[in-house]
C-alpha atoms as a PDB file:
ATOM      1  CA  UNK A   1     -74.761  65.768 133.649  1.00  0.00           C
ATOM      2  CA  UNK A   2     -77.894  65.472 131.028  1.00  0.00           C
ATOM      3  CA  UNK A   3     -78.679  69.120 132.093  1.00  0.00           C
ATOM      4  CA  UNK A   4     -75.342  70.582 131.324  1.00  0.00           C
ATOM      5  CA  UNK A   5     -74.943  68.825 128.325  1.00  0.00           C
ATOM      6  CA  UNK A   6     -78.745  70.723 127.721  1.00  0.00           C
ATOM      7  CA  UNK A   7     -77.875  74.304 128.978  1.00  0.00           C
ATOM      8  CA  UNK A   8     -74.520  73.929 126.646  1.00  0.00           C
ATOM      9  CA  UNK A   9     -76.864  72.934 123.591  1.00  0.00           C
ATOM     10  CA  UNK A  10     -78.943  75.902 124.263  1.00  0.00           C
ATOM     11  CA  UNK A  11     -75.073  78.376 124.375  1.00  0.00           C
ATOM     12  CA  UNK A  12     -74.959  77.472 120.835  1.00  0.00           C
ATOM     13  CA  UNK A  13     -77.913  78.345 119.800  1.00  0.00           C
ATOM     14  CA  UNK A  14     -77.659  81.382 121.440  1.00  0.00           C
ATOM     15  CA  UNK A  15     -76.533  84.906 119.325  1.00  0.00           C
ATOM     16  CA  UNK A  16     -73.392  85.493 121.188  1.00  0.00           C
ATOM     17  CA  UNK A  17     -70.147  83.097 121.990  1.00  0.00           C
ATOM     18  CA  UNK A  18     -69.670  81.591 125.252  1.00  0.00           C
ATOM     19  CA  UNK A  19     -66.802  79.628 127.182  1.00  0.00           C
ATOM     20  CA  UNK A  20     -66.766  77.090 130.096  1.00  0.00           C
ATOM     21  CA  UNK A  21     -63.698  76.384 132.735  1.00  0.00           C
ATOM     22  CA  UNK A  22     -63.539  74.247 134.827  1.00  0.00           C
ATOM     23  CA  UNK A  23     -61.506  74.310 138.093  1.00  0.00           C
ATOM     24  CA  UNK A  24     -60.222  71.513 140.599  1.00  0.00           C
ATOM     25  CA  UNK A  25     -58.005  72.218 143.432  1.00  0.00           C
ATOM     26  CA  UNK A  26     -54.932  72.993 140.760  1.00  0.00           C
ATOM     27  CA  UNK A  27     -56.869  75.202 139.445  1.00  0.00           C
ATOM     28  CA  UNK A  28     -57.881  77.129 142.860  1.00  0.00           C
ATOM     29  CA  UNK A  29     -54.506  77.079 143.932  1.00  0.00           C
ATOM     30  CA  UNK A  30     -53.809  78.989 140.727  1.00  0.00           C
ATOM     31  CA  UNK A  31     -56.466  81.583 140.555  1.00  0.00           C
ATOM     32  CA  UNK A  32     -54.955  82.371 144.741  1.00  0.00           C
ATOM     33  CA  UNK A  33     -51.759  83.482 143.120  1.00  0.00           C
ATOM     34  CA  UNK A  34     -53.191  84.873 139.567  1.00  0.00           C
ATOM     35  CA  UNK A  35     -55.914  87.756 139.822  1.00  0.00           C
ATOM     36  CA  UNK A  36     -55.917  87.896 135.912  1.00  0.00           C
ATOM     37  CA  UNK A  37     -56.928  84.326 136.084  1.00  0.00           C
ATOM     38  CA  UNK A  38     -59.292  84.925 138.514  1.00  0.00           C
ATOM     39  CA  UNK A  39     -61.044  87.406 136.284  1.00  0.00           C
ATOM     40  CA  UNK A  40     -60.742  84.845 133.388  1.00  0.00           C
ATOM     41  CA  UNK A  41     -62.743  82.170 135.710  1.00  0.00           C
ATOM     42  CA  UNK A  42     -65.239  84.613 136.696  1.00  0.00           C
ATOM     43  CA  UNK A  43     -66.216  86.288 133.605  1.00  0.00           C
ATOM     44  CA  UNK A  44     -66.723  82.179 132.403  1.00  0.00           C
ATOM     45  CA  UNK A  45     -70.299  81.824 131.428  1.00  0.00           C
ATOM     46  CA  UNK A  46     -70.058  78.632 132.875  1.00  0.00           C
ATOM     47  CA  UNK A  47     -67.995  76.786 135.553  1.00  0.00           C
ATOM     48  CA  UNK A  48     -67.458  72.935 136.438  1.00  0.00           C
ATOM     49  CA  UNK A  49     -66.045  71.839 139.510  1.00  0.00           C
ATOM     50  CA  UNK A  50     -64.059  69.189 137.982  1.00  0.00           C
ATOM     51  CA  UNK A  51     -62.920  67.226 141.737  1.00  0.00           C
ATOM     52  CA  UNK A  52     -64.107  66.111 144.529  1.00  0.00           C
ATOM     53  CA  UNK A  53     -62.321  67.481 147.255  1.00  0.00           C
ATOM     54  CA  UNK A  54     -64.329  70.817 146.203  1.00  0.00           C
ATOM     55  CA  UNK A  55     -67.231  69.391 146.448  1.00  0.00           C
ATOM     56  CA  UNK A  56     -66.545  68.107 149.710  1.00  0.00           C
ATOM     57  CA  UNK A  57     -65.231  71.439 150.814  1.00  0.00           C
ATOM     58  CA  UNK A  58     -68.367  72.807 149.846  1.00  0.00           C
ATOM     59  CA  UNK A  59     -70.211  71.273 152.067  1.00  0.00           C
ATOM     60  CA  UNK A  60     -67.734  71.454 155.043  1.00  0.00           C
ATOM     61  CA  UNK A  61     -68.510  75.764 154.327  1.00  0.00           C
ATOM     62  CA  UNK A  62     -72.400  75.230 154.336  1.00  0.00           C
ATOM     63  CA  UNK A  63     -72.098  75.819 150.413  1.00  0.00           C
ATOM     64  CA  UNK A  64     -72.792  72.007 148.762  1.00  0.00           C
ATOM     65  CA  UNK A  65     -72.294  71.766 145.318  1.00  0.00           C
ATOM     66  CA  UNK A  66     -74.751  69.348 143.091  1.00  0.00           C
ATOM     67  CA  UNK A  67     -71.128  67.071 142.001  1.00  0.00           C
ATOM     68  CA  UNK A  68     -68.340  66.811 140.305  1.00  0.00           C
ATOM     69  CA  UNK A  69     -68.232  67.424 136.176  1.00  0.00           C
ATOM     70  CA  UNK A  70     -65.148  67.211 135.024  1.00  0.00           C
ATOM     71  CA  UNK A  71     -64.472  68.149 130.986  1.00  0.00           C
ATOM     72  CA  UNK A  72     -63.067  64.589 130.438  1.00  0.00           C
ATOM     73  CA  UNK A  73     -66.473  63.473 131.394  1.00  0.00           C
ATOM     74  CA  UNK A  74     -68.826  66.163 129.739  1.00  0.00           C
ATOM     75  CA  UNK A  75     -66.780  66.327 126.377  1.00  0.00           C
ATOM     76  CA  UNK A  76     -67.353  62.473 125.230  1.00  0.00           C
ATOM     77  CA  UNK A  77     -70.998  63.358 125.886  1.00  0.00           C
ATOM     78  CA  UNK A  78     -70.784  66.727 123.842  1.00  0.00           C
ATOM     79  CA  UNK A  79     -69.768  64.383 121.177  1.00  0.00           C
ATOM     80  CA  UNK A  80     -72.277  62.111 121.622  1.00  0.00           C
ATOM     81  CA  UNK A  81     -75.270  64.871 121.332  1.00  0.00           C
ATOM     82  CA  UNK A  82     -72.738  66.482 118.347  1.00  0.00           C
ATOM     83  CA  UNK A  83     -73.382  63.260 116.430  1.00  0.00           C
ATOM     84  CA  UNK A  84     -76.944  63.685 116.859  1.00  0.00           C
ATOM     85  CA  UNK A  85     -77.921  66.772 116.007  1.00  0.00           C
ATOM     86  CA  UNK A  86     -74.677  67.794 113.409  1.00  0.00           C
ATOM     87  CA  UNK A  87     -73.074  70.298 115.678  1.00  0.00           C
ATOM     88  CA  UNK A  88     -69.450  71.160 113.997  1.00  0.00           C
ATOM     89  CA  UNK A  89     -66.642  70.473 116.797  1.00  0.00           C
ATOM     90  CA  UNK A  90     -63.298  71.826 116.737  1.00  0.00           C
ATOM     91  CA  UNK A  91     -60.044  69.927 118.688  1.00  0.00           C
ATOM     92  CA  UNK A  92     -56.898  72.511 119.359  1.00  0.00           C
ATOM     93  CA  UNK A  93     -54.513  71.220 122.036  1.00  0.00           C
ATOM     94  CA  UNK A  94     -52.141  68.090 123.040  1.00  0.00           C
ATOM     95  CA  UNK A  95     -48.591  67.314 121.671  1.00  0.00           C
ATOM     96  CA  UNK A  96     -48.415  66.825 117.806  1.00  0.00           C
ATOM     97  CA  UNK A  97     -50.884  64.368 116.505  1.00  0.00           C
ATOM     98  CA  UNK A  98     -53.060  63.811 119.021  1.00  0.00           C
ATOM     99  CA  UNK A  99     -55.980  65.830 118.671  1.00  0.00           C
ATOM    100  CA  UNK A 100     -55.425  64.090 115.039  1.00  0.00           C
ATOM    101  CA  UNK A 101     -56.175  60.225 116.865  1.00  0.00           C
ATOM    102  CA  UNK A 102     -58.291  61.987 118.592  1.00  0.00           C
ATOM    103  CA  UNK A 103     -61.057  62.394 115.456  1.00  0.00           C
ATOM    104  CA  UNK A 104     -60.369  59.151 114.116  1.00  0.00           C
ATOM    105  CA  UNK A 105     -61.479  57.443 117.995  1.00  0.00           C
ATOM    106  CA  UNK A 106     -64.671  59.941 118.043  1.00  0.00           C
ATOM    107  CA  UNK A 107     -65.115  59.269 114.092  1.00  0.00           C
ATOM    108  CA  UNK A 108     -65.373  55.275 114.682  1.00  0.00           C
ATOM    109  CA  UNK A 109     -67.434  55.719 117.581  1.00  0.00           C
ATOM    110  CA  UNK A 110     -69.648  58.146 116.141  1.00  0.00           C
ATOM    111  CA  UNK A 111     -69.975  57.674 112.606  1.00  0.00           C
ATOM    112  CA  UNK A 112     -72.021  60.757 112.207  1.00  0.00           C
ATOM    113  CA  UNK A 113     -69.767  63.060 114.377  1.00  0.00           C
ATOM    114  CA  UNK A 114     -68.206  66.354 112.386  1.00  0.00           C
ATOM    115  CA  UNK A 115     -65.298  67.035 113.642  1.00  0.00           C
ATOM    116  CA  UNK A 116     -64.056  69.952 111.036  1.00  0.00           C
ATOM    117  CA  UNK A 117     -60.486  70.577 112.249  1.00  0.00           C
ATOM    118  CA  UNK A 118     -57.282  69.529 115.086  1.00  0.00           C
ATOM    119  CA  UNK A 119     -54.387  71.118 115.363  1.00  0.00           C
ATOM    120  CA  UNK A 120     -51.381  71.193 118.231  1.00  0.00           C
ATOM    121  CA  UNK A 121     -49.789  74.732 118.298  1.00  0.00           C
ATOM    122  CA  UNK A 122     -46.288  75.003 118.454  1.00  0.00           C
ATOM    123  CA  UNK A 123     -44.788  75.596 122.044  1.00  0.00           C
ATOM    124  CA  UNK A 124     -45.053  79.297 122.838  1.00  0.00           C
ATOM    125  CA  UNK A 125     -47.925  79.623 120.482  1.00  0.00           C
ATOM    126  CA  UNK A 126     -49.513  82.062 122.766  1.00  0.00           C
ATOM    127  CA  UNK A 127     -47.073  84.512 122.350  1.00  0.00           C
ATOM    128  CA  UNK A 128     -46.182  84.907 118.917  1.00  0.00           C
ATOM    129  CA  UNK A 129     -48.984  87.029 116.978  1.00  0.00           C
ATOM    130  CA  UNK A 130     -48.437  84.808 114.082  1.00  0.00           C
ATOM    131  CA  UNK A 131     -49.268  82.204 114.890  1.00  0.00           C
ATOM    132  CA  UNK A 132     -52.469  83.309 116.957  1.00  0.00           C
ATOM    133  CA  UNK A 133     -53.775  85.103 113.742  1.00  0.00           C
ATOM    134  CA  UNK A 134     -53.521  81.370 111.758  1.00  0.00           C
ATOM    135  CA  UNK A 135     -54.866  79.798 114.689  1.00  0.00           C
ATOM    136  CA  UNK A 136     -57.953  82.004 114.349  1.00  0.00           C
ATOM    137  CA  UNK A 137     -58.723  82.184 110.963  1.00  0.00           C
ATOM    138  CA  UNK A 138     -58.140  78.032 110.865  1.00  0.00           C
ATOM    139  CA  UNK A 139     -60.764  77.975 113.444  1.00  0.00           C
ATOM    140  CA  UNK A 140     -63.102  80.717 111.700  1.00  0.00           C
ATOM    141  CA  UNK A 141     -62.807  79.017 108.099  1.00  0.00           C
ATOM    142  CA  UNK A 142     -64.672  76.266 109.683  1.00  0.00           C
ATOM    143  CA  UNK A 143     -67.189  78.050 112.450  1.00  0.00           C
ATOM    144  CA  UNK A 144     -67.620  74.918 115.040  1.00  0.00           C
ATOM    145  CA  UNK A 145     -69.964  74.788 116.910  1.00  0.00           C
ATOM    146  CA  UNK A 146     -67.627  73.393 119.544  1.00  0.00           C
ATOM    147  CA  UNK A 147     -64.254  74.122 119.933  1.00  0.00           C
ATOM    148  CA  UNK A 148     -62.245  72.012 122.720  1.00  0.00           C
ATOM    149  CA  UNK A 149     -59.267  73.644 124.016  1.00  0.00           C
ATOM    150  CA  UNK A 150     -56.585  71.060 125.524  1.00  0.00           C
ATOM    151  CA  UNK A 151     -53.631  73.285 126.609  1.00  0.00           C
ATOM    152  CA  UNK A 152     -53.855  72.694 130.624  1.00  0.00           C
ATOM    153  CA  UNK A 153     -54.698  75.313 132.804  1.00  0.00           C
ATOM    154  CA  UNK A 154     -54.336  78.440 132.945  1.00  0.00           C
ATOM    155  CA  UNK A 155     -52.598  78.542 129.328  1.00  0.00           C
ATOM    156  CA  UNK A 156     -56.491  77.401 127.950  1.00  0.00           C
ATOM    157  CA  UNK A 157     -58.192  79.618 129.828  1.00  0.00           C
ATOM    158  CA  UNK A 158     -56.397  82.748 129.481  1.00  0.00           C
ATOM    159  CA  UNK A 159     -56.140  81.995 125.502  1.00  0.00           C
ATOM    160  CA  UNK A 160     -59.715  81.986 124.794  1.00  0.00           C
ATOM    161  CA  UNK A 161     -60.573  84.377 127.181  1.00  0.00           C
ATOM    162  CA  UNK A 162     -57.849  86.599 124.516  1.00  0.00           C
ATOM    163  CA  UNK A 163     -59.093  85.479 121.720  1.00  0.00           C
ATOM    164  CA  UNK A 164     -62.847  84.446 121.789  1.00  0.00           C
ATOM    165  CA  UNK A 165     -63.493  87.626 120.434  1.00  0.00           C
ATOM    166  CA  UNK A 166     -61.339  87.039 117.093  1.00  0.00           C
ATOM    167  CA  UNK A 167     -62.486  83.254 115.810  1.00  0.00           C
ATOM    168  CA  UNK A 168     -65.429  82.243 114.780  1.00  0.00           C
ATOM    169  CA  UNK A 169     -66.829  79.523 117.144  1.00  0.00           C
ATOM    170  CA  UNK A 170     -70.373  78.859 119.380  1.00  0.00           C
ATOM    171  CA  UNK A 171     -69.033  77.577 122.638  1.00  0.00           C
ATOM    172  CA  UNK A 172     -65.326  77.456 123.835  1.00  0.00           C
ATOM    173  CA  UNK A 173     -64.771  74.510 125.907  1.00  0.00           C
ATOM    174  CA  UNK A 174     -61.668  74.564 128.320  1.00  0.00           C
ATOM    175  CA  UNK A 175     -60.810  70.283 128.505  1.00  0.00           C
ATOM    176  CA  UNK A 176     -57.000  70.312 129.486  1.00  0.00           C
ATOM    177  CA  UNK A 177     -56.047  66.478 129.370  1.00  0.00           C
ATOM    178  CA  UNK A 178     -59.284  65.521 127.737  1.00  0.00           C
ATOM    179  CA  UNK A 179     -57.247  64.723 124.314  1.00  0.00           C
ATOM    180  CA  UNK A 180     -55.225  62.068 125.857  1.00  0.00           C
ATOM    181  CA  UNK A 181     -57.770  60.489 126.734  1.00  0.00           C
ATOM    182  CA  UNK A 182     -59.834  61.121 123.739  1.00  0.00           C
ATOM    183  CA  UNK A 183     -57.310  59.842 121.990  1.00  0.00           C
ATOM    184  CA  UNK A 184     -56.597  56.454 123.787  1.00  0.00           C
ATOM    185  CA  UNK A 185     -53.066  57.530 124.801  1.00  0.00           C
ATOM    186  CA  UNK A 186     -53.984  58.185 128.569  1.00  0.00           C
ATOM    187  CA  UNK A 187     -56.020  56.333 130.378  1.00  0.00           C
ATOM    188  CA  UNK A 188     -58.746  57.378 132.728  1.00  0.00           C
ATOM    189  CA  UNK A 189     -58.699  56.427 136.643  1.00  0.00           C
ATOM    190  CA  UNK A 190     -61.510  53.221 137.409  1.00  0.00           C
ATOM    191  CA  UNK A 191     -65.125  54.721 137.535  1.00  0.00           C
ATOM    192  CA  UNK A 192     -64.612  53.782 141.213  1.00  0.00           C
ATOM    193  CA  UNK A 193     -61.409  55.711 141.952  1.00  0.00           C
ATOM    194  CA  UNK A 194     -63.089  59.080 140.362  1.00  0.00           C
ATOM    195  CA  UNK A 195     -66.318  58.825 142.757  1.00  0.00           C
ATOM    196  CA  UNK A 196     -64.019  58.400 145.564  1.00  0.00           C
ATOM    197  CA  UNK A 197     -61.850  61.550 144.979  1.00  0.00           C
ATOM    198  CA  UNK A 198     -58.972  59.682 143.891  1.00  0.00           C
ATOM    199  CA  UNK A 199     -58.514  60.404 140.196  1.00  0.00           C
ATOM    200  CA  UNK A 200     -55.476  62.575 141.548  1.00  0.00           C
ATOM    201  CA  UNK A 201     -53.970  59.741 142.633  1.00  0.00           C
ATOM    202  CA  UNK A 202     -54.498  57.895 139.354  1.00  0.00           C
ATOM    203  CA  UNK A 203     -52.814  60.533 136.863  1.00  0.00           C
ATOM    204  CA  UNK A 204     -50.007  60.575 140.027  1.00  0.00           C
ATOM    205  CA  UNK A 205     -49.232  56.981 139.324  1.00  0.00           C
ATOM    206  CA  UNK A 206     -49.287  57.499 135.490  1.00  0.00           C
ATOM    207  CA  UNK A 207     -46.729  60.236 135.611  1.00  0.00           C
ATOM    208  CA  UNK A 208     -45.189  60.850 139.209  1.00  0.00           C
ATOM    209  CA  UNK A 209     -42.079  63.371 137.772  1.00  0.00           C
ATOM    210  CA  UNK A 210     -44.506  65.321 136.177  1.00  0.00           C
ATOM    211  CA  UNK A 211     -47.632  65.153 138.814  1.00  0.00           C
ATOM    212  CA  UNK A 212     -45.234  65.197 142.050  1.00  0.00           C
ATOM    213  CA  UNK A 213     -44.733  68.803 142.234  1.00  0.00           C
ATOM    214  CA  UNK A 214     -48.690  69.485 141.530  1.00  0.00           C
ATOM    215  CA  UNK A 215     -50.269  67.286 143.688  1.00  0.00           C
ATOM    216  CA  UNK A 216     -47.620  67.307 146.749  1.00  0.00           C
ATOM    217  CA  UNK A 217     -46.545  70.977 146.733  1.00  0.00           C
ATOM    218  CA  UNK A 218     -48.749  73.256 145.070  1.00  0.00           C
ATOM    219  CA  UNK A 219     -52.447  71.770 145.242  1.00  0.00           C
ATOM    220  CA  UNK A 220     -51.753  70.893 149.152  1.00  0.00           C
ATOM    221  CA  UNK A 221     -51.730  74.220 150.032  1.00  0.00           C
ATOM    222  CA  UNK A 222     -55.508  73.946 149.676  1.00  0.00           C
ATOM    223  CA  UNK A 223     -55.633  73.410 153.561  1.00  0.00           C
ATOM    224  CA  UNK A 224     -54.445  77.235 154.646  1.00  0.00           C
ATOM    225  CA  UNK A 225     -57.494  78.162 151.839  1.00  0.00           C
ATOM    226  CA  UNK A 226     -59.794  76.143 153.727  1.00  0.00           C
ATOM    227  CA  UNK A 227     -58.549  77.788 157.066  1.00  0.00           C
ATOM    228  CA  UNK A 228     -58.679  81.117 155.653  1.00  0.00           C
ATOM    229  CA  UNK A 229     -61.981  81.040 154.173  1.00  0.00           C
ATOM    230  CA  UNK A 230     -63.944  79.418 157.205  1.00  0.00           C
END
């Protein structure tokens, strides 16, 4: 993890703007049906496999990945390292006020920690020109360093991939539910539960109406791709 926290540090120091993804077996499942996604993931300058079963997958295909880095465990460390050396972080994302309880649990944590600017975008914010035009010049009035994008996948992705090019910011962070839980309002699964590839299950017991459908019917589909790409 220390080393992608590093090669992030180094993005925004860099002269040009980068953005991470990171995908999990929702996200796969996605990108199978979504080819403008897929170009969205791939022109990523970098990509986390945020679960488990990938990585296990990955090694089933010959292909093993180092492990599993999700955003809702790289972000509290990108804050950590933003404390230290003053880099400017941006939240966008969540339902209305979150992002806000957000800063205040990062600013008692990390007295030091700039965090210039939240905001939760209206529902259909992605569509209305409006509103993307305020969105972007409220992000470019304050140039962070950081911006964390919770919108879930693939609204996040495809928005900054849109729009990188028109606000001001370093390094464009795709975190999905990483606000909740920023913000105390979520909790995590037990350390133990996430090294054992059962986080899913977790965030299913938090919220089965809204997780059924995801976990159950869409992401198990991930068995034909593993028979199709043997």
């Amino acid at each position: 993890m220390s080393e992608t926290v590093e090669a992030i540090e180094q993005m925004i120091t860099a002269d040009k703007k980068s953005y991470i993804v990171a995908i999990n077996v929702d996200v796969v499942m996605k990108i199978e049906d979504d080819p403008y996604l897929k170009k969205v993931v791939d022109r990523a300058d970098m990509v986390l496999v945020d679960g488990k079963p990938l990585v296990w997958i990955s090694k089933m295909h010959g292909k093993p990945l180092k492990a599993k880095i999700s955003g809702s465990d790289l972000v509290p460390l990108l804050c950590e390292a933003a404390a230290e050396k003053g880099y400017k972080i941006f939240i966008i994302g969540g339902k209305d006020g979150i992002a806000a309880q957000a800063k205040e649990k990062l600013e008692s944590k990390h007295p030091k920690i700039q965090i210039v600017g939240t905001y939760a975008p209206p529902f259909g914010f992605e569509k209305d020109e409006k509103e993307l035009n305020h969105i972007n010049q409220m992000i470019s009035d304050v140039k962070p360093d950081l911006l964390i994008a919770c919108f879930g996948c693939p609204k996040q992705e495809k928005w900054i991939y849109e729009n990188i090019g028109k606000y001001d910011a370093k390094v464009s962070v795709c975190a999905g539910a990483t606000v909740d839980f920023l913000a105390g309002n979520v909790k995590r699964a037990p350390r133990w539960m996430s090294e054992h590839g059962l986080e899913w299950f977790y965030r299913f017991l938090q919220e089965p109406k809204r997780m059924f459908k995801r976990y159950f019917i869409n992401d198990i589909k991930i068995v034909n791709l593993i028979r199709k790409y043997r």
